[in-house]
Each structure stands twice: as C-alpha cells, then as structure tokens.
C-alpha atoms as a PDB file:
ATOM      1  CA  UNK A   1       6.468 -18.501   3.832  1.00  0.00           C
ATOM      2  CA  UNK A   2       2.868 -18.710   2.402  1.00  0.00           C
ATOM      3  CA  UNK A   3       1.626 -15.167   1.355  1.00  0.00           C
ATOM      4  CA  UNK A   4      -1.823 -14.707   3.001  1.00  0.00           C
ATOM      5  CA  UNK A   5      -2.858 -11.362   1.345  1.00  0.00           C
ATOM      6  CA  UNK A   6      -3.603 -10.609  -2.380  1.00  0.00           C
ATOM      7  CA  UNK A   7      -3.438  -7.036  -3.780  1.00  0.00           C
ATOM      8  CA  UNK A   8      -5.258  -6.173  -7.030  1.00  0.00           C
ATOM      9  CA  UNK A   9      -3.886  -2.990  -8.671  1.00  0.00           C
ATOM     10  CA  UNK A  10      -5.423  -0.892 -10.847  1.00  0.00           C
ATOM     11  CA  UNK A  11      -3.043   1.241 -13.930  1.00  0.00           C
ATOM     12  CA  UNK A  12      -3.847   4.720 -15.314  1.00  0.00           C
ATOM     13  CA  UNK A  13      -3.455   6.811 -11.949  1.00  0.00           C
ATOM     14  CA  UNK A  14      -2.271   4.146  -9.379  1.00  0.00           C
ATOM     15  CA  UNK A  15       0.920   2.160 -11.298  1.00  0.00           C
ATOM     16  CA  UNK A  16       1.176   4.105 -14.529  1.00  0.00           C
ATOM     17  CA  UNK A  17       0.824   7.968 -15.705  1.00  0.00           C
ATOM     18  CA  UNK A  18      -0.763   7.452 -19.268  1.00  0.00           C
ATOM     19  CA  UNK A  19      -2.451  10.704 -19.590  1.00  0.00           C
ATOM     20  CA  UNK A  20      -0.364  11.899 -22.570  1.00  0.00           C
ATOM     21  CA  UNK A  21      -1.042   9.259 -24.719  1.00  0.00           C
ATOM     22  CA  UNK A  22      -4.554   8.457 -24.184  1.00  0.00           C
ATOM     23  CA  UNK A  23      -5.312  12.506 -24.417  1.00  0.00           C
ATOM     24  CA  UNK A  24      -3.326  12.204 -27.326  1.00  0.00           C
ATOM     25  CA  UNK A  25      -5.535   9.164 -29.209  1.00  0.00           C
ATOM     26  CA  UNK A  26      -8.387  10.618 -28.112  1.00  0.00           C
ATOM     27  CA  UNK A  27      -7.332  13.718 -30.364  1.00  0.00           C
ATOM     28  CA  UNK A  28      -6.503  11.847 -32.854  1.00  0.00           C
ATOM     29  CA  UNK A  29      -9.695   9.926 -33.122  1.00  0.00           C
ATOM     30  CA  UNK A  30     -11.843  13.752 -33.139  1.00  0.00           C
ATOM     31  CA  UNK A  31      -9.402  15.059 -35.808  1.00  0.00           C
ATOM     32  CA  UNK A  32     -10.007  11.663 -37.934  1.00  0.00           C
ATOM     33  CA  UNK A  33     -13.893  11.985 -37.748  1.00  0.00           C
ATOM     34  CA  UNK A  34     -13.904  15.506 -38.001  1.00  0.00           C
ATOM     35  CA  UNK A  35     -15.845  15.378 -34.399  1.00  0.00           C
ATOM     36  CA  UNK A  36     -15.675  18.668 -31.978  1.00  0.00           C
ATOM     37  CA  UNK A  37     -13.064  17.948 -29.333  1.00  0.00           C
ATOM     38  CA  UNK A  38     -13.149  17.589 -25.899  1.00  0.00           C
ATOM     39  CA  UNK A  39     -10.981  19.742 -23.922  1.00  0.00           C
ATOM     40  CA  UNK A  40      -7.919  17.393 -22.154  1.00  0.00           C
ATOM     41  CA  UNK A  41      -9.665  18.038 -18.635  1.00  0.00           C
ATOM     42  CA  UNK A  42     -12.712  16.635 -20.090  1.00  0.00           C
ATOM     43  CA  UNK A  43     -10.812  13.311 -21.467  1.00  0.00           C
ATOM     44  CA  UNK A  44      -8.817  13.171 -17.947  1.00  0.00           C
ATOM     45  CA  UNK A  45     -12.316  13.281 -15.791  1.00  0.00           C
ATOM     46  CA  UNK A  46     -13.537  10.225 -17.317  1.00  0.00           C
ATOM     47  CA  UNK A  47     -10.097   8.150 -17.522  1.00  0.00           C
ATOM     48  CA  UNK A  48     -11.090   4.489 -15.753  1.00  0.00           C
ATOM     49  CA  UNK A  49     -13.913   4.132 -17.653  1.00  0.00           C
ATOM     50  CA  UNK A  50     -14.251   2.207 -20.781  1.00  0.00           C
ATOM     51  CA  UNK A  51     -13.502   3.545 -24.733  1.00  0.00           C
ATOM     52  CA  UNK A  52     -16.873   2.728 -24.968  1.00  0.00           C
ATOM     53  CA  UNK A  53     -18.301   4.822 -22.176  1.00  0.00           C
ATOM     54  CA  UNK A  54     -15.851   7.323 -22.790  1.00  0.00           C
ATOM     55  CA  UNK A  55     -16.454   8.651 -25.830  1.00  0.00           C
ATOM     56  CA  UNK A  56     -20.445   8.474 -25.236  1.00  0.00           C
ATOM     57  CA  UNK A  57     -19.621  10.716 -22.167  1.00  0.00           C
ATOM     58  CA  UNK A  58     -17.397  12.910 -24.563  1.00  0.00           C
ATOM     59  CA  UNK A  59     -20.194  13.495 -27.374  1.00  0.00           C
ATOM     60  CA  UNK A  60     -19.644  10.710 -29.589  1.00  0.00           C
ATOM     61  CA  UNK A  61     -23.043   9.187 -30.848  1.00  0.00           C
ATOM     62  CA  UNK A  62     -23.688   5.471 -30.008  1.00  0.00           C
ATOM     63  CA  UNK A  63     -23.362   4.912 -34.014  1.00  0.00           C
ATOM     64  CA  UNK A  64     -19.905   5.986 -34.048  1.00  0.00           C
ATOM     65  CA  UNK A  65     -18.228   4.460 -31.228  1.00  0.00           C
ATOM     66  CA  UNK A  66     -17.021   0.735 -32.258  1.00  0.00           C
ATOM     67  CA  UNK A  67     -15.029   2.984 -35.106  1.00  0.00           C
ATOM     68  CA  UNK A  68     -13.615   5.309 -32.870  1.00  0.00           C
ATOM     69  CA  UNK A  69     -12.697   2.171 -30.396  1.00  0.00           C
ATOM     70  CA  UNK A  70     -10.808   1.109 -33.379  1.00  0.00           C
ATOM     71  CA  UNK A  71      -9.099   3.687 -34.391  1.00  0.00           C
ATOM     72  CA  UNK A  72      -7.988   5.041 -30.915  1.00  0.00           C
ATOM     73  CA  UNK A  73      -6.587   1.486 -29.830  1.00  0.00           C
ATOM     74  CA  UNK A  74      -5.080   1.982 -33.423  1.00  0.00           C
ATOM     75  CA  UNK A  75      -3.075   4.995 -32.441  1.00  0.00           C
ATOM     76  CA  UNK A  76      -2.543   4.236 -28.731  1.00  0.00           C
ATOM     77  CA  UNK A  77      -0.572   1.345 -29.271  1.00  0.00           C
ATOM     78  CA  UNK A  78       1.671   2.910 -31.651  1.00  0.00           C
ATOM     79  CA  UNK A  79       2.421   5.342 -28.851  1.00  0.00           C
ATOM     80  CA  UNK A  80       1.494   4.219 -25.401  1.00  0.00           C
ATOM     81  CA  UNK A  81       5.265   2.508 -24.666  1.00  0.00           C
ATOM     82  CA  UNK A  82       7.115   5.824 -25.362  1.00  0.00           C
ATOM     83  CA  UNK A  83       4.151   8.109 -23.925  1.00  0.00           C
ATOM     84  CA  UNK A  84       3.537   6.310 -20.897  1.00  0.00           C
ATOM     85  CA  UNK A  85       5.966   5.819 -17.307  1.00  0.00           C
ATOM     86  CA  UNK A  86       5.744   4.165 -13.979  1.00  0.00           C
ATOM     87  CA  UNK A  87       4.162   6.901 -11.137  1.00  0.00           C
ATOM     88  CA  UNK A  88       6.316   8.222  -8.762  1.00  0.00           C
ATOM     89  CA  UNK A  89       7.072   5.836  -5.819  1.00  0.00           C
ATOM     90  CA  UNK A  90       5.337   3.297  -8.193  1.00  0.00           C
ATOM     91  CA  UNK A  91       8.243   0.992  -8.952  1.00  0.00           C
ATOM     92  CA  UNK A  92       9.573   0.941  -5.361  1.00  0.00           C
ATOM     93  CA  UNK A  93       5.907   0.021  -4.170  1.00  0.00           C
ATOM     94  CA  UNK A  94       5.420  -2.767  -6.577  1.00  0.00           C
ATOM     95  CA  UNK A  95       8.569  -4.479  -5.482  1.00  0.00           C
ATOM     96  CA  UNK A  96       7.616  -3.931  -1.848  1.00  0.00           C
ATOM     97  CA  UNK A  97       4.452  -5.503  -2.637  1.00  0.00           C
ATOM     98  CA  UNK A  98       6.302  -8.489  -3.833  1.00  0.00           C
ATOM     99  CA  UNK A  99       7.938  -9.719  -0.712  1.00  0.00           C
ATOM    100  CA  UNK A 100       4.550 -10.066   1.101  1.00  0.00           C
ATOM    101  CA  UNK A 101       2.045 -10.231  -1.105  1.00  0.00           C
ATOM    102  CA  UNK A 102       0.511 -12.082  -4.266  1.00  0.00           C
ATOM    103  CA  UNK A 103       0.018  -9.339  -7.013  1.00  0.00           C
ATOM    104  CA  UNK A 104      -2.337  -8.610 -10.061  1.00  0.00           C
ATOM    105  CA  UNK A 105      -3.946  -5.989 -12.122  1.00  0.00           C
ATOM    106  CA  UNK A 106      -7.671  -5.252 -13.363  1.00  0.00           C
ATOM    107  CA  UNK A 107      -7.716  -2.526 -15.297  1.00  0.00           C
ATOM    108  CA  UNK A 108     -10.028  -1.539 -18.143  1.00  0.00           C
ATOM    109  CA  UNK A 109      -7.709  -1.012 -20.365  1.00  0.00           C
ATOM    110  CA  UNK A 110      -7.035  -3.998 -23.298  1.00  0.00           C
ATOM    111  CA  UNK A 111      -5.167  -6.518 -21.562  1.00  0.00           C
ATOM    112  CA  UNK A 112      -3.048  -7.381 -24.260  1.00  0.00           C
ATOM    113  CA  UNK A 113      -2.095  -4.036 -24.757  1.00  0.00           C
ATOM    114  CA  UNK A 114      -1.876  -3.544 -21.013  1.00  0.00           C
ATOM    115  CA  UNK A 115       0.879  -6.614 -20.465  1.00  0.00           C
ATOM    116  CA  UNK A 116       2.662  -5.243 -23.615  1.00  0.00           C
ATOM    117  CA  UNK A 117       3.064  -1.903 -21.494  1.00  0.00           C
ATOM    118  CA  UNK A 118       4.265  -3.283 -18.343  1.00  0.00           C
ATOM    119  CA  UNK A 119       7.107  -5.937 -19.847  1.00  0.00           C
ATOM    120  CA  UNK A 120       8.244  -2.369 -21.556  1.00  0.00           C
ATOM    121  CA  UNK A 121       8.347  -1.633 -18.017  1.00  0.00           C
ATOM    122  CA  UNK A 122       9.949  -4.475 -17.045  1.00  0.00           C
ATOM    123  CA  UNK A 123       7.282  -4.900 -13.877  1.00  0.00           C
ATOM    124  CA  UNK A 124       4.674  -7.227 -15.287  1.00  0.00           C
ATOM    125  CA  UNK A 125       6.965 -10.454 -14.038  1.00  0.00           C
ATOM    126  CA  UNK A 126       5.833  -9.381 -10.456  1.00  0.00           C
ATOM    127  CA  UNK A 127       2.104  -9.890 -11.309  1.00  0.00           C
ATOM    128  CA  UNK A 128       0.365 -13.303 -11.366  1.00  0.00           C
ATOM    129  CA  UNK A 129      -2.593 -12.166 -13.796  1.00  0.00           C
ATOM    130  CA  UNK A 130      -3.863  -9.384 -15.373  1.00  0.00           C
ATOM    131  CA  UNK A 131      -7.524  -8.982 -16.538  1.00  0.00           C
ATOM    132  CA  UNK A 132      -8.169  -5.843 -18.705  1.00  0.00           C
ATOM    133  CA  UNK A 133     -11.278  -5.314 -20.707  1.00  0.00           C
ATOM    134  CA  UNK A 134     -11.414  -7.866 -23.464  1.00  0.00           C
ATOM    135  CA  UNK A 135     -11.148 -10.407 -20.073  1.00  0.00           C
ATOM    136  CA  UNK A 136     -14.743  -9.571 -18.802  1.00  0.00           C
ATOM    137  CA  UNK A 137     -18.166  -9.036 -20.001  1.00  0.00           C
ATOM    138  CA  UNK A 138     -18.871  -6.483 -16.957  1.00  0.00           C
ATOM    139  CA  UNK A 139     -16.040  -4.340 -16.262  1.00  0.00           C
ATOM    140  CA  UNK A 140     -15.726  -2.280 -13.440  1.00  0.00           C
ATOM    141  CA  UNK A 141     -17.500  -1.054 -11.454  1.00  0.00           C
ATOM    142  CA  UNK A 142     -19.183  -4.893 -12.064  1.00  0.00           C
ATOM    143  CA  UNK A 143     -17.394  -7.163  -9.191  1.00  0.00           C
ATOM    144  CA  UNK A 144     -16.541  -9.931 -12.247  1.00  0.00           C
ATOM    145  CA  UNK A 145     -13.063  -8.422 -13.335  1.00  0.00           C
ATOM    146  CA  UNK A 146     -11.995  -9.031  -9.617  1.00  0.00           C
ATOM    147  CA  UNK A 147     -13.557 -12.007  -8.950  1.00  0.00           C
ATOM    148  CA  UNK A 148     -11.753 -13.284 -12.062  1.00  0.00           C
ATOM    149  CA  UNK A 149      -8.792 -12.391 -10.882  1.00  0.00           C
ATOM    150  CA  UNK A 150      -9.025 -14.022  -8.064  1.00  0.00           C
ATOM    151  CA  UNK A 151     -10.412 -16.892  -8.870  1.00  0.00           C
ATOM    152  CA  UNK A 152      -7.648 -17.347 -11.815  1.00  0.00           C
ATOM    153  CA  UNK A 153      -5.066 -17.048  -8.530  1.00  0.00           C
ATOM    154  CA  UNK A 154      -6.659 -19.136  -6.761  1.00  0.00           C
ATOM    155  CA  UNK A 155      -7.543 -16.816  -3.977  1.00  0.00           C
ATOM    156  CA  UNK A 156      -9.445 -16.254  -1.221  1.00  0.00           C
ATOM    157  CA  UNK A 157     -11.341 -12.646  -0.994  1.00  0.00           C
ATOM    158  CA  UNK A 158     -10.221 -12.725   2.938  1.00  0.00           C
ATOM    159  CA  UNK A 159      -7.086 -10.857   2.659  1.00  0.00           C
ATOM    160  CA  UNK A 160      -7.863  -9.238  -0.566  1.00  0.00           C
ATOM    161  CA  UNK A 161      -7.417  -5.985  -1.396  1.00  0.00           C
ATOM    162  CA  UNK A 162      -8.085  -3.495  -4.280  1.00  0.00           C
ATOM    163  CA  UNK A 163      -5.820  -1.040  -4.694  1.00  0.00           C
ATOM    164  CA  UNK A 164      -7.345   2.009  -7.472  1.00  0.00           C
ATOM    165  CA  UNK A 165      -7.621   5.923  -8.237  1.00  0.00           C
ATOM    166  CA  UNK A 166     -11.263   6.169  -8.644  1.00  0.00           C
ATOM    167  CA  UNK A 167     -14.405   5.564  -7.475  1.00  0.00           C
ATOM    168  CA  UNK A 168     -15.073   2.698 -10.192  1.00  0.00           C
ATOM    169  CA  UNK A 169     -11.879   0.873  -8.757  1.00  0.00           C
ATOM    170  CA  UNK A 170     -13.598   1.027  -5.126  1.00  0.00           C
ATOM    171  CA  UNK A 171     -17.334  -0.115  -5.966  1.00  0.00           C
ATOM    172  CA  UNK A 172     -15.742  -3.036  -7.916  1.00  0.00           C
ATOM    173  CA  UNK A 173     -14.124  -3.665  -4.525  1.00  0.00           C
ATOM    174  CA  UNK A 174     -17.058  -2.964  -2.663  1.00  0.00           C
ATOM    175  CA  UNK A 175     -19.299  -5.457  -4.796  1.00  0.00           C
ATOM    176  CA  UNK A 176     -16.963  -8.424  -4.954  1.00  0.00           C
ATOM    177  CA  UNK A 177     -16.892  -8.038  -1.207  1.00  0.00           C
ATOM    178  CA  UNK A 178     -13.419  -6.920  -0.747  1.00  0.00           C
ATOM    179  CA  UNK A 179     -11.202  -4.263   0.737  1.00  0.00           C
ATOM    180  CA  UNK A 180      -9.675  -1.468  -0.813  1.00  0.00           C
ATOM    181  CA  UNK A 181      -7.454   1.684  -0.873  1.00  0.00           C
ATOM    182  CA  UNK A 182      -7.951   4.386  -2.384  1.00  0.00           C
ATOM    183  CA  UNK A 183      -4.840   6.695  -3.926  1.00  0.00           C
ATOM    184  CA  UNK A 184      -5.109  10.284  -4.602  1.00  0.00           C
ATOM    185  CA  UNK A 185      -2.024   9.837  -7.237  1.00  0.00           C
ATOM    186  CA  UNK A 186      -4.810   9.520 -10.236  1.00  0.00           C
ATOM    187  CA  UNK A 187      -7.614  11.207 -11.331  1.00  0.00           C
ATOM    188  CA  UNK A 188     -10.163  10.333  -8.633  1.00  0.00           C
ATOM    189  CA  UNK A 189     -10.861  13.471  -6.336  1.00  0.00           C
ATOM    190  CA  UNK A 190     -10.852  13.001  -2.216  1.00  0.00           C
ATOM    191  CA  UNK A 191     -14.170  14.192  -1.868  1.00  0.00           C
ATOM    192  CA  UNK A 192     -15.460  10.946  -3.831  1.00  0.00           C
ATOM    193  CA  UNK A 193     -13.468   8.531  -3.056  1.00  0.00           C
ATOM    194  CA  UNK A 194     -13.681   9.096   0.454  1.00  0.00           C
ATOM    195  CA  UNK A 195     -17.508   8.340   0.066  1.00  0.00           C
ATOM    196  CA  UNK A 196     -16.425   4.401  -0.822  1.00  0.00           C
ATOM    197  CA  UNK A 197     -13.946   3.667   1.454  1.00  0.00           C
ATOM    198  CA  UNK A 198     -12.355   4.714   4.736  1.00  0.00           C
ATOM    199  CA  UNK A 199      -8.665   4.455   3.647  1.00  0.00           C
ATOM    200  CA  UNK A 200      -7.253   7.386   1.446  1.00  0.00           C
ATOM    201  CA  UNK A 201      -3.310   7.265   0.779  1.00  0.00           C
ATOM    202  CA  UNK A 202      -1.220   9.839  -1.303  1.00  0.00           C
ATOM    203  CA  UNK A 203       0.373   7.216  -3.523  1.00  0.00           C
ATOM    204  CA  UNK A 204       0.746   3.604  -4.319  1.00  0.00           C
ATOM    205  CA  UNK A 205       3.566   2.999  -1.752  1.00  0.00           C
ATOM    206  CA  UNK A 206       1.819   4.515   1.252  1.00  0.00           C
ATOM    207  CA  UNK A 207      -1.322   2.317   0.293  1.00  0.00           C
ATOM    208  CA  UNK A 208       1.517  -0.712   0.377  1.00  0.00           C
ATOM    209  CA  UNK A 209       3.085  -0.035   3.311  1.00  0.00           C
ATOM    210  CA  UNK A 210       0.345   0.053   5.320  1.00  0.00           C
ATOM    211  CA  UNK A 211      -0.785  -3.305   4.051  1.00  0.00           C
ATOM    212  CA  UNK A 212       2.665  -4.214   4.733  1.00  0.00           C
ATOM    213  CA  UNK A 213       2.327  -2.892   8.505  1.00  0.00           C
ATOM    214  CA  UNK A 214      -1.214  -4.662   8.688  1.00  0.00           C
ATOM    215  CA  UNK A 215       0.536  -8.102   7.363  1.00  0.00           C
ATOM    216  CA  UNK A 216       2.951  -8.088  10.502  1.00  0.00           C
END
C-alpha cells in the first residue's frame, strides 16, 4: 500500500537525548580558549540552534566562532556515539512510524555526523534522507531544510508533517507550509510552543500515534 503521509523528525529533544555531549564540547571549547563559561542551563536553552548562533548567544565574539565551530565538532564526534541514546519511547515510535509513513530528519546538526549517530543506533535504515546543516544555506527556522527534504523524497507537502522540540522546528514547518507537532520531550517549553501550533504531545510516540489514528 502507497504511504500517503511524510513525517520529518527533528534529533536533539525529539529522537535523541544529546545533552551530555554537546554540554560537554561546549566546555571543552571555553576551557580551550580560555573563554568564561556558560552555565549547562544556558547551553541547554539554546540547543536547536546552530554552533554558529550558539556560541554568539553564549558570549563568543563573531571573530572567534568558525574556531570554536571547529574545535567543538572536533570533540563532539569523538564523543557523541558513547554520550548520546535514543529518548524514551523513541525507538518504539520510529518503528511505528515505519509501517505508515515515509520518514526523514532535518536537524541542524552536521549531517554527516548526524547519520554516523543514528547507524550507531541502528535506526537511520528507517529514514529516506536526512538534511543537517552542511545540507542548507538557511537552516531552520528558514522553510529550505524541509523543502529539501521533501523535494529529495519526492513528496508532496499535503500530508506532511514536522515533528520537533522547539519553536525553530515549528516556524520551519509553519513557513514551508506544513503541519507539525510539537513534543515537550526536548528543550522547548509549552508556553512557546503552544504559540506555533495547536498540537502539543508528551513524546515522540504520542505525536506518532496520533498521526497514525489520523492515517486510518
């Protein structure tokens, strides 16, 4: 039977729970340059955004940052497949997903790094594409990382949905004219996300099985 609905997922905070090892890299990175650190609630508030953004939110001047992109890419990699795991429910919700649905990610993480991640998890076989940062010149909240997606699926936005923690992952949605879910598994609060869409689920699987209930 044809699947007739796409699902877009976003990582850190809706598949994944990567907090220790990007909190981690980012110390690293402070220590390295001899820069003031952030506090870890600081790091966690801006987690969707880009390295880029990230580190200009945390302090870092503008002359600084392509080195400290390096370096913390350096030191994530070494340490993101032992540091990060699947959410709860995550696993079961991807697989559910599966029957019904054709999957992929957009994340603004590095792809490569990204894919690397999820074969270590031994999930990335369910997902058709994945377009992570190095993918796009707009990431999100910029509509192109989903419309690439779709597009490199060859499919239509009716039936689409983005599935995401924050409010980045739900104005991408919003401007590539799509649906989405919002998940309060992540690091997006309720009162924020609730201002970009109308559907707010605990976790990943609720947010599947009610896509799974609409698809009937």
């Amino acid at each position: 039977m044809k699947k007739t609905t796409t699902i877009l997922f976003d990582l850190d905070g809706t598949l994944i729970d990567s907090t220790d090892a990007i909190v981690s890299s980012f110390f690293n990175v402070y220590d390295k340059f001899g820069f003031q650190k952030p506090s870890t609630d600081d790091i966690t508030k801006y987690i969707g955004h880009t390295l880029e953004d990230m580190f200009l939110n945390l302090g870092v001047e503008k002359r600084y940052i392509d080195e400290c992109v390096k370096e913390y890419k350096k030191f994530y990699r070494q340490r993101s497949l032992s540091m990060t795991k699947l959410l709860p429910k995550a696993q079961e919700a991807i697989e559910l997903a599966h029957t019904f649905a054709r999957l992929g990610i957009v994340t603004t993480k590095t792809g490569r790094y990204s894919k690397e991640l999820l074969e270590h998890l031994r999930v990335m076989n369910y997902f058709e594409v994945l377009v992570g940062r190095e993918d796009v010149e707009h990431p999100k909240p910029h509509k192109e990382p989903i419309e690439k997606a779709l597009r490199q699926m060859s499919a239509s936005k009716n039936g689409s949905w983005m599935i995401g923690d924050t409010v980045l992952d739900l104005l991408s949605a919003q401007n590539a004219s799509i649906n989405s879910i919002a998940v309060l598994s992540g690091y997006g609060k309720k009162e924020e996300l609730q201002k970009y869409t109308s559907i707010i689920k605990d976790n990943t699987l609720s947010a599947v099985l009610l896509l799974i209930n609409n698809s009937q």
